[in-house]
Protein backbone atom coordinates (compact mmCIF):
# COMPACT_ATOMS: atom_id res chain seq x y z
CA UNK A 1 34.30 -34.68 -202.61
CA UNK A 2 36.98 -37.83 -201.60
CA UNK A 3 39.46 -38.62 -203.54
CA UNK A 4 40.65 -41.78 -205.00
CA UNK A 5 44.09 -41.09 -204.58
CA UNK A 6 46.78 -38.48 -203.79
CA UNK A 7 47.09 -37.55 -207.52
CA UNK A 8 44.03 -36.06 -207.47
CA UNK A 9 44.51 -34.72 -204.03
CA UNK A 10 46.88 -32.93 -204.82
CA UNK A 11 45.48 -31.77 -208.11
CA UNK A 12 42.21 -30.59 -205.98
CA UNK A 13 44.51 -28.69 -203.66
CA UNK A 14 46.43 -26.86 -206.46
CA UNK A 15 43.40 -26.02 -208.04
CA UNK A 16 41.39 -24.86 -204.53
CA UNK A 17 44.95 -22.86 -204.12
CA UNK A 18 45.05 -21.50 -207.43
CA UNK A 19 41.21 -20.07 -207.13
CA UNK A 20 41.17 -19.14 -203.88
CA UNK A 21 38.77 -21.86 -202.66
CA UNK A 22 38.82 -22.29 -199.06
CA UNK A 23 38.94 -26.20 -198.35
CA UNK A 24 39.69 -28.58 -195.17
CA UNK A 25 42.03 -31.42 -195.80
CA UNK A 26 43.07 -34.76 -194.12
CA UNK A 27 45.68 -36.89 -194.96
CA UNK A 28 46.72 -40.41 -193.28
CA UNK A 29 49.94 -41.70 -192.32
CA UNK A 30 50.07 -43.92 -195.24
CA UNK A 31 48.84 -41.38 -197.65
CA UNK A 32 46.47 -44.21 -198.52
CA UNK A 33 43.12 -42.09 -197.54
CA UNK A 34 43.61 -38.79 -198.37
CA UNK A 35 40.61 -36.27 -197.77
CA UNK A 36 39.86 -32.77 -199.28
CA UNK A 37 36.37 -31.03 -199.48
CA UNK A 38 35.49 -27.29 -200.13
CA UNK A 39 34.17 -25.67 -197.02
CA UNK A 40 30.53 -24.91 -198.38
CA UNK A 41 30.12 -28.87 -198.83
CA UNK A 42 31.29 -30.38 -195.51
CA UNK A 43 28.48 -32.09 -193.83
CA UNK A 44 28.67 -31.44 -190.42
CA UNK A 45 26.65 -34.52 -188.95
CA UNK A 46 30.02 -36.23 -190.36
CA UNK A 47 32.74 -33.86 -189.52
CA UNK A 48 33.52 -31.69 -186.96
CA UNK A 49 36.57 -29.40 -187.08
CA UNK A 50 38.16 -26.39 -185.12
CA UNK A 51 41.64 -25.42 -186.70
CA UNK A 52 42.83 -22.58 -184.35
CA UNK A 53 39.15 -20.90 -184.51
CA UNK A 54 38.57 -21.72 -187.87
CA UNK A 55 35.49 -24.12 -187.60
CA UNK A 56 32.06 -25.67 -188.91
CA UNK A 57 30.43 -25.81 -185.28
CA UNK A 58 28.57 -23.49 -183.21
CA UNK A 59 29.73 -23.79 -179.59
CA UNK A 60 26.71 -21.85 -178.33
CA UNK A 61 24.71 -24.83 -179.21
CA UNK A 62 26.61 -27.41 -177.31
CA UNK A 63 25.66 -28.61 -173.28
CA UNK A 64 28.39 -31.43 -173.36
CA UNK A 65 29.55 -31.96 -169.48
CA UNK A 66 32.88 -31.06 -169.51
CA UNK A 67 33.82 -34.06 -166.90
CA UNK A 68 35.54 -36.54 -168.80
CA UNK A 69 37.14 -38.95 -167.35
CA UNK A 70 39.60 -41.85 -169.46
CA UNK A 71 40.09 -44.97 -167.66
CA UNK A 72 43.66 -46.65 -169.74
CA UNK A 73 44.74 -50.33 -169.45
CA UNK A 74 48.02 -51.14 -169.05
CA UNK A 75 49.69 -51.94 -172.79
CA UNK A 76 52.49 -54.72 -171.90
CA UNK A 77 56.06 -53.92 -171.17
CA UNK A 78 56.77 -56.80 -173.09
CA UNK A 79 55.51 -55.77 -175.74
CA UNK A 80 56.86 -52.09 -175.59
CA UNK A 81 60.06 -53.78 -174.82
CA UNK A 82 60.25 -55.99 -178.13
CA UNK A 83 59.88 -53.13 -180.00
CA UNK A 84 62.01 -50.73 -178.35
CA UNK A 85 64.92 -53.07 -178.90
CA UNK A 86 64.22 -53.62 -182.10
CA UNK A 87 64.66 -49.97 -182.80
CA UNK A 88 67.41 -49.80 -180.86
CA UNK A 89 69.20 -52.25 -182.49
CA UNK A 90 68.62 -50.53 -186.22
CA UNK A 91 69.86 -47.45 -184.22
CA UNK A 92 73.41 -49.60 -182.86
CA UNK A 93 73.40 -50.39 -186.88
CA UNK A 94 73.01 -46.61 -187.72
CA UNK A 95 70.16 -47.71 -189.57
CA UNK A 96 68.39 -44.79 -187.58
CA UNK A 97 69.09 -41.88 -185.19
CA UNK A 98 65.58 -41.33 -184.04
CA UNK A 99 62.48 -43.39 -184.50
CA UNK A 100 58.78 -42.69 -182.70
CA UNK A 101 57.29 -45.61 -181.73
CA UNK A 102 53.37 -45.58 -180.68
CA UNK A 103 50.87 -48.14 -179.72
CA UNK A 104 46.86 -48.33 -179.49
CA UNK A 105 45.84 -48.60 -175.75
CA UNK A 106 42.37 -49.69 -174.99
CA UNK A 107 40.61 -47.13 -172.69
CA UNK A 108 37.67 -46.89 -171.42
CA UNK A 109 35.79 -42.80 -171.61
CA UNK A 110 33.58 -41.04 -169.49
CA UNK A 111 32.58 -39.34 -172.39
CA UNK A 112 31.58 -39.96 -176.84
CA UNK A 113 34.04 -38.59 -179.09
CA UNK A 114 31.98 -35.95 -179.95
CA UNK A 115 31.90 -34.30 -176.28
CA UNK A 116 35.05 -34.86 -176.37
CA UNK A 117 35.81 -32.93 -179.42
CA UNK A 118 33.87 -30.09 -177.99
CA UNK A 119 35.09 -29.94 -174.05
CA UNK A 120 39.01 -30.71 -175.16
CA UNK A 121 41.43 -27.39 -175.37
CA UNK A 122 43.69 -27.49 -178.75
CA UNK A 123 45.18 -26.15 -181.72
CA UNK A 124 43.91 -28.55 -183.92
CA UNK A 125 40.46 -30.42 -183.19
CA UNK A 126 38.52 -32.75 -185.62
CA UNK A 127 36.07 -35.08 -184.83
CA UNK A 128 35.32 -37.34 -188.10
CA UNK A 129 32.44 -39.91 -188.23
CA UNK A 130 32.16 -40.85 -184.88
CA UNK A 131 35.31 -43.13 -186.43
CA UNK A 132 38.48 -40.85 -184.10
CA UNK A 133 38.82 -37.87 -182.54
CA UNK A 134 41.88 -35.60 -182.21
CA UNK A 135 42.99 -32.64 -179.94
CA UNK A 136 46.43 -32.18 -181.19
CA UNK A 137 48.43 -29.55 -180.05
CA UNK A 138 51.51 -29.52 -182.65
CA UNK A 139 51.61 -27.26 -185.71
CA UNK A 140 52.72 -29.45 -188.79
CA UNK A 141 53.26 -26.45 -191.49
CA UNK A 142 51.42 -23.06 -191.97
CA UNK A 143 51.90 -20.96 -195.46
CA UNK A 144 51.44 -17.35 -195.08
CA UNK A 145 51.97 -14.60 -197.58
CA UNK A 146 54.74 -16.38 -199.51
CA UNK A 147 56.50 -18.21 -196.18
CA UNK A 148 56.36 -21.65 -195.36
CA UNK A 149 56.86 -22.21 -191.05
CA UNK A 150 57.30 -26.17 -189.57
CA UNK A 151 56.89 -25.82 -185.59
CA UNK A 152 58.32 -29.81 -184.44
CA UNK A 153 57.86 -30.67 -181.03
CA UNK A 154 59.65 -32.94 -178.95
CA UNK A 155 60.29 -33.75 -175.43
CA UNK A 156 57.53 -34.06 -172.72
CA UNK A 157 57.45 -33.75 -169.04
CA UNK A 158 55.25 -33.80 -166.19
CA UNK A 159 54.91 -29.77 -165.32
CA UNK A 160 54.08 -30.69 -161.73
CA UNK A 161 57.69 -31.89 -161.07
CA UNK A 162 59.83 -29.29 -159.71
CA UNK A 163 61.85 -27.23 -161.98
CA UNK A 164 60.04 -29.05 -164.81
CA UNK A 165 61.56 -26.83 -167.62
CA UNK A 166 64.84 -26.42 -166.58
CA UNK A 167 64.78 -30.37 -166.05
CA UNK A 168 63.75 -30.83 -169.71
CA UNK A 169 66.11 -28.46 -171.61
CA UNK A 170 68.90 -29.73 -169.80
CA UNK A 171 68.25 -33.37 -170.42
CA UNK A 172 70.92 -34.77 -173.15
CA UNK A 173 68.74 -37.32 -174.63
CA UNK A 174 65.96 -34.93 -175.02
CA UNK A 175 68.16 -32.33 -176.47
CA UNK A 176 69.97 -34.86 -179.01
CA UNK A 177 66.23 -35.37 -179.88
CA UNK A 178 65.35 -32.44 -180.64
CA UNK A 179 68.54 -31.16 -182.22
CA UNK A 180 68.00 -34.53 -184.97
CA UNK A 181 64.20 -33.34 -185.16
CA UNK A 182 64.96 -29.94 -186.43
CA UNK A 183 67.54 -30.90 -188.82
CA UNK A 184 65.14 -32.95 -190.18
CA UNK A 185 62.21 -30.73 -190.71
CA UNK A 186 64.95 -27.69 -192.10
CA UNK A 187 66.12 -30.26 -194.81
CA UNK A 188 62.18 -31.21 -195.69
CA UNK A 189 61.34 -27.68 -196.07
CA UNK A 190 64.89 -27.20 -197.84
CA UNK A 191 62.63 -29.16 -200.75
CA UNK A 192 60.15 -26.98 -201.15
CA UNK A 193 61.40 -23.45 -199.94
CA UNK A 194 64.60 -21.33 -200.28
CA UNK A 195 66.26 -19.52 -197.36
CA UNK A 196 64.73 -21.86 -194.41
CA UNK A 197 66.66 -21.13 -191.33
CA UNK A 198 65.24 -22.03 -187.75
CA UNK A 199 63.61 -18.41 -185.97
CA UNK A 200 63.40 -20.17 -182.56
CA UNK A 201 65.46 -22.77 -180.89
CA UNK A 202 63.67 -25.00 -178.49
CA UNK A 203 60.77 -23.05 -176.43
CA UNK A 204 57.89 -24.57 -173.85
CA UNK A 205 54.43 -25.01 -174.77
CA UNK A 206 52.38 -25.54 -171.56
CA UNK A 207 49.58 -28.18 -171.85
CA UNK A 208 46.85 -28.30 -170.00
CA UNK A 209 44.58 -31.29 -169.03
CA UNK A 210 42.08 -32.29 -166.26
CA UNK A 211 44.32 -35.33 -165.37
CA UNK A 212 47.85 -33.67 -165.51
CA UNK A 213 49.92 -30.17 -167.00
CA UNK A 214 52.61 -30.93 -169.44
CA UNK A 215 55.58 -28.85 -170.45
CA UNK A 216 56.06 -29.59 -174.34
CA UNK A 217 59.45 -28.79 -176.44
CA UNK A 218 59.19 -26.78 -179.48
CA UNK A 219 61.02 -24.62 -182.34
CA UNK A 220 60.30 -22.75 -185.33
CA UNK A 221 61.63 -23.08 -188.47
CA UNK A 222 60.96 -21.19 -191.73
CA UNK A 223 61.12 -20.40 -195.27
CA UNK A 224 60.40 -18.88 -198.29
CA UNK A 225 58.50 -20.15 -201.16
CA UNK A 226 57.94 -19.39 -204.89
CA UNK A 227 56.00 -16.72 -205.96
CA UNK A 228 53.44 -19.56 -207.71
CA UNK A 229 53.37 -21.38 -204.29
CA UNK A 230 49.11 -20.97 -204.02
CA UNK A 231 49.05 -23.45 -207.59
CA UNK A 232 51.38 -25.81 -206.02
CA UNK A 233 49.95 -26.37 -202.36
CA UNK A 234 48.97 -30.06 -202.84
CA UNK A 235 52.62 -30.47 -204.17
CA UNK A 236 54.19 -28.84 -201.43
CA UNK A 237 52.29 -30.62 -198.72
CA UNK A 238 52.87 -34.31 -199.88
CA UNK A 239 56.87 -33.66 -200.59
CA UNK A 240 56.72 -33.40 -196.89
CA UNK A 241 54.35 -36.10 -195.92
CA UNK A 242 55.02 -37.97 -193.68
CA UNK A 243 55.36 -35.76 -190.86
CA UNK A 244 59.34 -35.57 -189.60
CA UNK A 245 58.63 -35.41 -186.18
CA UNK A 246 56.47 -38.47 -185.98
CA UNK A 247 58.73 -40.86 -188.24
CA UNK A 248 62.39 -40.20 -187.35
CA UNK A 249 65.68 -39.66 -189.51
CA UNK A 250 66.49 -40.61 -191.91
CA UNK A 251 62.72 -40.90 -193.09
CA UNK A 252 62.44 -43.14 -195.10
CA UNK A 253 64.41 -46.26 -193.33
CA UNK A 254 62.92 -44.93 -190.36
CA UNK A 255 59.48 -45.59 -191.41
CA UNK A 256 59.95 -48.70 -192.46
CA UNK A 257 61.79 -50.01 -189.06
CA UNK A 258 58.82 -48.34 -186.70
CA UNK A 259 55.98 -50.08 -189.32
CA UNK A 260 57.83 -53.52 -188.44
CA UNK A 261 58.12 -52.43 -184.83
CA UNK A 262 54.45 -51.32 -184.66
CA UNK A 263 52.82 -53.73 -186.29
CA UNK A 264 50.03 -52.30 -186.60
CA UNK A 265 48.08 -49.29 -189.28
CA UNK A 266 48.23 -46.19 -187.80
CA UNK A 267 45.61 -44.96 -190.10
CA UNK A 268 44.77 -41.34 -189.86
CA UNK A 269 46.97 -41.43 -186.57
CA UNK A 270 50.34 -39.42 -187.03
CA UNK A 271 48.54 -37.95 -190.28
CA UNK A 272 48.26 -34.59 -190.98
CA UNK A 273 44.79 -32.32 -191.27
CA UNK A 274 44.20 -28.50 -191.84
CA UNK A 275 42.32 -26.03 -193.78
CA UNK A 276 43.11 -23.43 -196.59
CA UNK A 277 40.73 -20.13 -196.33
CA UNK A 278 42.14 -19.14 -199.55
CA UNK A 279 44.82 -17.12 -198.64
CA UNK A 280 46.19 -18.99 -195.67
CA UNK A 281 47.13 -22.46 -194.80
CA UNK A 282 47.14 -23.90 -191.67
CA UNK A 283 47.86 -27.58 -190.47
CA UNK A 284 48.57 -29.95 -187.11
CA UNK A 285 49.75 -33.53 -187.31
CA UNK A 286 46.75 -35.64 -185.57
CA UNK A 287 48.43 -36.92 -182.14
CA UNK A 288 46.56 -37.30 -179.07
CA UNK A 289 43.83 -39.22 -181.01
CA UNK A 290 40.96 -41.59 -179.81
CA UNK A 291 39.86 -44.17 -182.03
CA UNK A 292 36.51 -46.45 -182.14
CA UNK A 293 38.14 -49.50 -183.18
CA UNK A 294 34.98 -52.42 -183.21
CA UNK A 295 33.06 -51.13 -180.54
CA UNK A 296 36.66 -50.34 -178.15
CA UNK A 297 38.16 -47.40 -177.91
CA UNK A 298 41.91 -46.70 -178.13
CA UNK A 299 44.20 -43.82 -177.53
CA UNK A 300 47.48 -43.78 -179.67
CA UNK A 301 50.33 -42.61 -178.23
CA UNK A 302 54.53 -42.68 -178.55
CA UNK A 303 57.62 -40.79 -178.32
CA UNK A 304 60.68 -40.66 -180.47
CA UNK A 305 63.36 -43.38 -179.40
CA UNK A 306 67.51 -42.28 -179.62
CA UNK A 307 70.69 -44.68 -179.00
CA UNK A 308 70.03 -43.10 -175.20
CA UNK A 309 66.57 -43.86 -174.42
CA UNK A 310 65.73 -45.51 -171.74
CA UNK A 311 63.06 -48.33 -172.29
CA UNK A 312 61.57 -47.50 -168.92
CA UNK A 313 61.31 -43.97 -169.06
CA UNK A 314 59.65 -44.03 -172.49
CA UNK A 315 57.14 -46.49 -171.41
CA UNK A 316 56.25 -44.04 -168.71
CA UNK A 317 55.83 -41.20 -171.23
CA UNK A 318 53.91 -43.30 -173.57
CA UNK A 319 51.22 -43.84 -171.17
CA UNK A 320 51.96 -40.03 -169.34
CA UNK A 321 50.48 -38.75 -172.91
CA UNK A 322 47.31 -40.70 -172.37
CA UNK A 323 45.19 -37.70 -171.32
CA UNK A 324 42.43 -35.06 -172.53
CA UNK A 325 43.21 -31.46 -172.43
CA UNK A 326 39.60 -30.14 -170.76
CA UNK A 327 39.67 -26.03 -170.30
């Protein structure tokens, strides 16, 4: 059932953890709506989910046409712009090192969220009430056998440019990025695990979509948790929430300059959802999201802002994300 709260979130999850309970979970940005349900009760008329295979719907059944086209309007520089420097100036301050900034932009699709849940290509896909769908492609934690593994990415490019990867990794601003990123997520898993140490150092991720290929920037960092860790999961998720790599560092002043920024709710956007098969946990934060917002649809995107960001060139990668990944 829903929860009131994250108290009793987390309570559910401990206690799904502790008896082996397989469970899928969502959790907003604001940790405001938090959502956790056994597998056996999930209704699937209201949720659809596939979480790297593991999944409520039967793909046999589906005849969705896999042309799906998104139509974006333009969101206003201006706009973007009055934000930007507003982050940049709490980053002149050293109020902040890094800061993702996103917007809604209304677009028009080809397609309802539900075909879209089914045609798009990713790790993490969850269609929820006809309300927003995702098709995220970035791990937010997975616990296996007593180890706890973060997988942040950051830094996007067009894979059509040439030498697309070697352009990315050797780009200072995206590397600085990164570097702040990772540091981040090893101190957040430094609160909940011993020994965390990052396994691998900025690799590509190749995403593919039937508007554009993007090379994506990711690393691996682990560590190892308590022996009780199964009776603790709902603790060990929210003393991480939110997500590092869609907030900034430091966290918590970084949050609170990107809500003024934003002004807007990201709602489950930038939240975190997964599932628990009672041994394993496995989890994406929800970016590349569509929401039905009154009738309109909008696509949320952003990128993390530095002290060498350029307001241009993250305006262009705001709207470069705007895409659906169709296999």
């Amino acid at each position: 059932m829903k929860c009131s709260g994250m108290e009793n979130w987390i309570l559910k999850a401990n206690y799904f953890g502790k008896n082996n309970i397989p469970f899928v979970f969502l959790v907003d940005f604001n940790l405001s709506k938090p959502f956790i349900e056994k597998v056996s009760d999930i209704d699937s008329s209201q949720m659809l989910y596939n979480f790297n295979g593991y999944t409520n719907c039967n793909y046999k059944d589906n005849t969705f046409n896999k042309s799906i086209c998104i139509k974006s309007y333009t969101l206003d520089f201006n706009k973007y712009e009055e934000a930007f420097k507003y982050i940049h100036q709490n980053q002149y301050s050293g109020n902040s090192y890094l800061a993702n900034l996103t917007f809604p932009i209304r677009v028009e699709l080809g397609a309802s969220l539900k075909e879209i849940f089914y045609c798009s290509v990713a790790k993490y896909k969850l269609w929820y009430q006809d309300e927003f769908v995702v098709f995220s492609p970035e791990i937010f934690v997975r616990i296996d056998k007593g180890l706890i593994s973060s997988y942040p990415m950051k830094g996007t490019i067009d894979a059509s440019i040439k030498n697309a990867e070697e352009i990315i990794l050797a780009n200072e601003k995206e590397a600085a990025e990164h570097a702040t990123i990772v540091d981040l997520i090893r101190n957040d898993l430094n609160m909940v695990a011993s020994n965390v140490y990052v396994e691998k150092y900025r690799y590509i991720d190749r995403i593919i979509s039937n508007q554009r290929n993007l090379l994506q920037v990711s690393s691996k960092i682990v560590g190892k948790l308590s022996e009780d860790y199964n009776e603790r999961l709902g603790d060990i998720i929210v003393k991480l929430l939110p997500a590092g790599s869609i907030t900034g560092a430091p966290k918590k002043k970084t949050v609170e300059i990107i809500k003024h920024a934003e002004k807007y709710d990201r709602g489950y956007y930038c939240g975190i959802c997964g599932y628990f098969d009672g041994y394993r946990l496995d989890s994406g934060v929800m970016i590349r999201f569509i929401e039905n917002m009154d009738g309109e649809y909008y696509y949320k995107s952003g990128g993390g802002i530095t002290i060498y960001s350029d307001v241009e060139s993250e305006y262009r990668e705001l709207n470069n994300k705007i895409y659906v990944p169709v296999g």
